[in-house]
Protein backbone atom coordinates (compact mmCIF):
# COMPACT_ATOMS: atom_id res chain seq x y z
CA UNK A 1 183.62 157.04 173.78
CA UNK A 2 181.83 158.24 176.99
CA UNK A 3 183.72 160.31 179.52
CA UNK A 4 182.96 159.32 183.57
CA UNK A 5 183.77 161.68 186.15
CA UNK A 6 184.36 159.76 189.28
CA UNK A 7 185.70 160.88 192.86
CA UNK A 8 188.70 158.88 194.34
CA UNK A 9 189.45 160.59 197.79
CA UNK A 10 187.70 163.21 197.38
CA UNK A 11 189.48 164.48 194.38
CA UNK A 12 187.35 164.18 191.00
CA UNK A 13 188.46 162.40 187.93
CA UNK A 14 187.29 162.01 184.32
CA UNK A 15 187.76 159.14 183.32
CA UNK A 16 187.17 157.53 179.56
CA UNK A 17 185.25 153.99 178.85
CA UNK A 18 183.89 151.96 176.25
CA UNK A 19 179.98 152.28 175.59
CA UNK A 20 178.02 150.64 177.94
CA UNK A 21 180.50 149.92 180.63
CA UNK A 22 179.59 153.13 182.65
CA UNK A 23 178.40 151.53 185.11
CA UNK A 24 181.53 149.24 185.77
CA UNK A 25 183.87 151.95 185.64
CA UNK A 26 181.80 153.57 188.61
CA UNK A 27 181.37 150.32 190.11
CA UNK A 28 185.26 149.84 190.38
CA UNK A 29 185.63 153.71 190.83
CA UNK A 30 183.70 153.37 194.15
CA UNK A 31 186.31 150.53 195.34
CA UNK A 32 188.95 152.22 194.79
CA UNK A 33 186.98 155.63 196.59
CA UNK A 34 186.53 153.00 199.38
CA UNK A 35 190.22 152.38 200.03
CA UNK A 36 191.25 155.95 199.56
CA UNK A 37 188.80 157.26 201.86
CA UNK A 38 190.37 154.51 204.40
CA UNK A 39 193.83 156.04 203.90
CA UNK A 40 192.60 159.75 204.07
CA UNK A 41 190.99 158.67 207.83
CA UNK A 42 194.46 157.28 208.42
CA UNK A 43 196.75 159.41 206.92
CA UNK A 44 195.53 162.70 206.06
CA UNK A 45 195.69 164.18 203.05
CA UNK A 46 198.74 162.77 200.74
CA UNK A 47 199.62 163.55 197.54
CA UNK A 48 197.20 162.41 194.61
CA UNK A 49 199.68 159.56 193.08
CA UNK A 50 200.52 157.89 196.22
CA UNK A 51 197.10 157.86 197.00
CA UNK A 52 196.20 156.57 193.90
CA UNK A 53 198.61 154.03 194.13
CA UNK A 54 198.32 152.77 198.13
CA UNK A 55 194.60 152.39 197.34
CA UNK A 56 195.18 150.40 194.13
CA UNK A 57 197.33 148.06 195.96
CA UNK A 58 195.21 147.55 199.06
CA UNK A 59 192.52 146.57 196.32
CA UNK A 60 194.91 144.35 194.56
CA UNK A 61 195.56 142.51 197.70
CA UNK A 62 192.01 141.84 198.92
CA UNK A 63 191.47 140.26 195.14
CA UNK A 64 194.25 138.34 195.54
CA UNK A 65 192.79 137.41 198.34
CA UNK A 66 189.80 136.80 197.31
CA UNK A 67 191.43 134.91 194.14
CA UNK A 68 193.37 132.33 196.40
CA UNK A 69 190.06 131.58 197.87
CA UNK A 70 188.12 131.08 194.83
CA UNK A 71 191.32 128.90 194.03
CA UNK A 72 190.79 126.89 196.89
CA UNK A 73 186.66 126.47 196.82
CA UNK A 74 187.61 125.29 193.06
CA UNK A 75 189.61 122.80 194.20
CA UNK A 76 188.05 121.48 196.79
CA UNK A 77 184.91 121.21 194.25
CA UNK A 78 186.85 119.63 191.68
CA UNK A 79 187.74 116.89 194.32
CA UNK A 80 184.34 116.25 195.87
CA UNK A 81 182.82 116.09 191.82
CA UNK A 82 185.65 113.65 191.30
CA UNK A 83 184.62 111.61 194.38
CA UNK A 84 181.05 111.86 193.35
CA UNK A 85 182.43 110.51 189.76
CA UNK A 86 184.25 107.63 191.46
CA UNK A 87 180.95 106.71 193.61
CA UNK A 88 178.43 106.71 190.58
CA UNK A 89 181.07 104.70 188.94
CA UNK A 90 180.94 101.89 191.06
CA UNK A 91 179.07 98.69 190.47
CA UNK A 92 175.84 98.26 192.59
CA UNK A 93 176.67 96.06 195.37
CA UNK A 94 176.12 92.62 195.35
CA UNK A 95 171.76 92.46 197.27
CA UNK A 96 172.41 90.80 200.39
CA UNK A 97 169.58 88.18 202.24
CA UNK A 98 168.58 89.54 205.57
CA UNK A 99 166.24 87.23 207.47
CA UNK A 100 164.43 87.78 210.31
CA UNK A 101 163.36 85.06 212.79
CA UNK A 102 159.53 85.71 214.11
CA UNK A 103 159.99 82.50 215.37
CA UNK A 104 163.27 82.33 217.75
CA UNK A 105 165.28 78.97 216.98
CA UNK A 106 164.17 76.29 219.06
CA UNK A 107 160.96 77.42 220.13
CA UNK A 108 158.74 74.69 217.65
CA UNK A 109 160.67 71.99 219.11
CA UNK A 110 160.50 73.16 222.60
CA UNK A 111 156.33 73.76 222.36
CA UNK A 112 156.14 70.35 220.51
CA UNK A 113 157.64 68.69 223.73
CA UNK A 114 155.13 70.55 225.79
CA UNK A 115 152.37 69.44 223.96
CA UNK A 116 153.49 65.34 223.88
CA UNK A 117 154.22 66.75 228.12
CA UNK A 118 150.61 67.87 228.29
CA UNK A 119 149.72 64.86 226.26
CA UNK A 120 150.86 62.63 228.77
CA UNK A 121 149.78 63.84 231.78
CA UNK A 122 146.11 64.19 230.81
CA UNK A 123 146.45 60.43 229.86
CA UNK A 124 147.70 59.21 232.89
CA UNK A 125 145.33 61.76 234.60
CA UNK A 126 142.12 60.26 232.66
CA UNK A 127 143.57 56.46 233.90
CA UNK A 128 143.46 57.60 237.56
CA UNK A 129 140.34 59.32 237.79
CA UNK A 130 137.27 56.82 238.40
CA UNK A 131 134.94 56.14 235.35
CA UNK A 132 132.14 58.02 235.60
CA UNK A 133 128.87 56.78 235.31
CA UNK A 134 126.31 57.07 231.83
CA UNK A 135 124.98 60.13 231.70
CA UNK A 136 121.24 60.56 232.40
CA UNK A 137 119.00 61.73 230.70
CA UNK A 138 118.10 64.76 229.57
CA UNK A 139 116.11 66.54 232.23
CA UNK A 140 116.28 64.33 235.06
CA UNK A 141 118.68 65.13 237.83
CA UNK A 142 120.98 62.38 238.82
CA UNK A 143 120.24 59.87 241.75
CA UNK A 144 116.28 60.57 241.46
């Protein structure tokens, strides 16, 4: 079994660990370094197991932080997959018929009486004009 020597707050410590997990047990040792060297700025020096201990419990309340919002992200996950569920779950709704008018309503009917309008008033205009005469022919200029 490997031995690590580590420094916590500026005091060295060796420290055993299973093969291969050297580089966690630095990995947490430099946490723990982290909040001793906090209280050492604060404090001063203090004896070796109450520094020990204050920094183990300022790390144990960050990852219990840290664990009530992992618990939270989880649950708010767990509820959106469960909406998500609910939605795929759902028939397809039922395909609705849009349609759309290029001709507004009314409009044939209202160009049809314009046209029989028209209609009429070229008729009465034809009976009011005088008849013309047969044309001539081709070439010659009328009257000549």
């Amino acid at each position: 079994m490997p031995a690590v020597t580590v420094t916590i707050g500026g005091r060295e410590f060796e420290v055993a660990c299973q093969e291969g997990e050297e580089h966690y047990l630095r990995a947490a040792a430099g946490l723990l370094d982290g909040e001793a060297g906090v209280l050492v700025g604060q404090m001063g020096r203090m004896p070796e197991g109450q520094l020990l201990l204050m920094s183990g419990l300022m790390l144990a309340d960050k990852t219990a932080g840290l664990e009530e919002k992992l618990r939270r992200a989880e649950a708010a996950v767990a509820e959106r997959d469960a909406k998500l569920a609910e939605l795929k779950d759902r028939p397809e709704p039922e395909p609705r018929t849009v349609e759309v008018g290029i001709v507004p309503p009314g409009l044939p009917a209202a160009v049809e009486a314009a046209a029989r309008r028209a209609e009429a008033m070229a008729e009465r205009l034809e009976k009011s004009l005088p008849q013309e005469e047969e044309a001539e022919p081709a070439g010659r200029a009328p009257g000549r």
